[in-house]
Protein backbone atom coordinates (compact mmCIF):
# COMPACT_ATOMS: atom_id res chain seq x y z
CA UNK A 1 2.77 40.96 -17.71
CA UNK A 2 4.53 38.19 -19.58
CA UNK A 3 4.66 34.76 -17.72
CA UNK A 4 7.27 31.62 -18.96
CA UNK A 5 5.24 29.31 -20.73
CA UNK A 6 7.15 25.84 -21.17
CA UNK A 7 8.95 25.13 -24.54
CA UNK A 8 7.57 23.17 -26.63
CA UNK A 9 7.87 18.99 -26.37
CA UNK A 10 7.98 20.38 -21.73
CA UNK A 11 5.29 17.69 -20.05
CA UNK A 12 3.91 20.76 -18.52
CA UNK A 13 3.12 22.01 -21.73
CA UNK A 14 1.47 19.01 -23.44
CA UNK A 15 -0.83 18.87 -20.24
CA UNK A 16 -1.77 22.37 -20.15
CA UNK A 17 -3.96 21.98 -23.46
CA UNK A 18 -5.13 25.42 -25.08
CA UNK A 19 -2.70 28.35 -24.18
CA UNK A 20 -4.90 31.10 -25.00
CA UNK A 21 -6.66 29.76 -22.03
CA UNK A 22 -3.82 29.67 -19.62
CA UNK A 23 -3.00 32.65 -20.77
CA UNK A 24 -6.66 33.93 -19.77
CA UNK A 25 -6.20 32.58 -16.27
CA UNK A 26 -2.21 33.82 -15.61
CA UNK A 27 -4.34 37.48 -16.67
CA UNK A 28 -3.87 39.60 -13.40
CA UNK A 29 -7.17 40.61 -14.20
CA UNK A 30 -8.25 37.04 -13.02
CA UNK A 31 -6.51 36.75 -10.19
CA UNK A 32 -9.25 36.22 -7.67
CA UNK A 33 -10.20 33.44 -9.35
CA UNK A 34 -6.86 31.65 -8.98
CA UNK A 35 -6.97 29.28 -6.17
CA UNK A 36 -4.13 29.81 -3.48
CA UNK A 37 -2.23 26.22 -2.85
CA UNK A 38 -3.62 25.38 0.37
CA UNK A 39 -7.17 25.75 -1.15
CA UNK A 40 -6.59 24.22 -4.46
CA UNK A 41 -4.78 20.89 -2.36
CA UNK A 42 -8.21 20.96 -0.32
CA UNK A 43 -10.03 20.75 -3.83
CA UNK A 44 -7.89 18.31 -5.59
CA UNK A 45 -8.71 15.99 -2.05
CA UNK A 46 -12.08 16.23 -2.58
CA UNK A 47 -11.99 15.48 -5.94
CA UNK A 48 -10.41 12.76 -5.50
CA UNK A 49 -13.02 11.24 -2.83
CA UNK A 50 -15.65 12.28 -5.65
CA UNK A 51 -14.01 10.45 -8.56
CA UNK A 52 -12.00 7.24 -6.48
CA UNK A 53 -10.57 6.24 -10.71
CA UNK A 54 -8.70 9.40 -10.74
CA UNK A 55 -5.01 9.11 -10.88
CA UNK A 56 -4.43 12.88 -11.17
CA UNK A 57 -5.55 16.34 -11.14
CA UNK A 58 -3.60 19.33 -12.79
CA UNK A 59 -3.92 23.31 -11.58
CA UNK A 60 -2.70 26.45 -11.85
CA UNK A 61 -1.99 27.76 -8.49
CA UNK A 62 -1.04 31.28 -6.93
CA UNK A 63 1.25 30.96 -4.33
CA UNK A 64 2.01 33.30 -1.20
CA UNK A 65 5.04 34.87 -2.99
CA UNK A 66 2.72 35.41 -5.89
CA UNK A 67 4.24 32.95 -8.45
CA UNK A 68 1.65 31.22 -10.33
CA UNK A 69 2.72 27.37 -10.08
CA UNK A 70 1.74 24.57 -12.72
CA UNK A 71 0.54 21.65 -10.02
CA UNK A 72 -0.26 17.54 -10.20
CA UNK A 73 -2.00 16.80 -7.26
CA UNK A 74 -2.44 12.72 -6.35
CA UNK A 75 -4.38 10.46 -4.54
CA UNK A 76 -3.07 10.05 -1.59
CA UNK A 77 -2.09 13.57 -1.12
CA UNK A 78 0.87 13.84 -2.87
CA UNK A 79 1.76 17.26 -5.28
CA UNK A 80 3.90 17.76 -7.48
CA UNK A 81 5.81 21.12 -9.31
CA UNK A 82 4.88 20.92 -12.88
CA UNK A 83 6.22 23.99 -13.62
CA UNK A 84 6.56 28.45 -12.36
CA UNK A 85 5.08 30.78 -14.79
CA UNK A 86 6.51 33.09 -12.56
CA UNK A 87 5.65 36.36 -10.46
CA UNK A 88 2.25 37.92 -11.51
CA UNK A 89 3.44 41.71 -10.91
């Protein structure tokens, strides 16, 4: 499976540091350790309640129509589409 990495000078790509580790975590072969959205917002709320300086989190997320999201989550909730690697099948 080939997912659509950004191009290079994409803000989704300069926050996504190493690619041979997104790649590693797009693998289907990892896929149960991808958080779904609803769990990873739940996370990124916590964290935030953990670390009050934070201005913002960044995931990879699998959605219910099995795209694999790029995601800024805020501090008061807020989220943000960084960018779609695409489907994972």
């Amino acid at each position: 499976m080939s997912y659509k990495m950004p191009p290079e000078g994409h803000k989704a790509r300069a926050l996504m540091g190493d690619l041979a580790h997104v790649a590693e975590v797009l693998d289907p072969a990892n896929i149960k350790k991808l958080e779904s959205f609803p769990l990873a917002r739940r996370a990124a709320n916590k964290f935030f309640e953990e670390n009050p300086a934070a201005r913002a989190i960044v995931k990879i997320v699998m959605r219910c129509d099995d795209e694999r999201w790029l995601v800024s989550y805020g501090p008061r909730g807020g989220w943000k589409k960084l960018w779609n690697f695409g489907k994972g099948y």
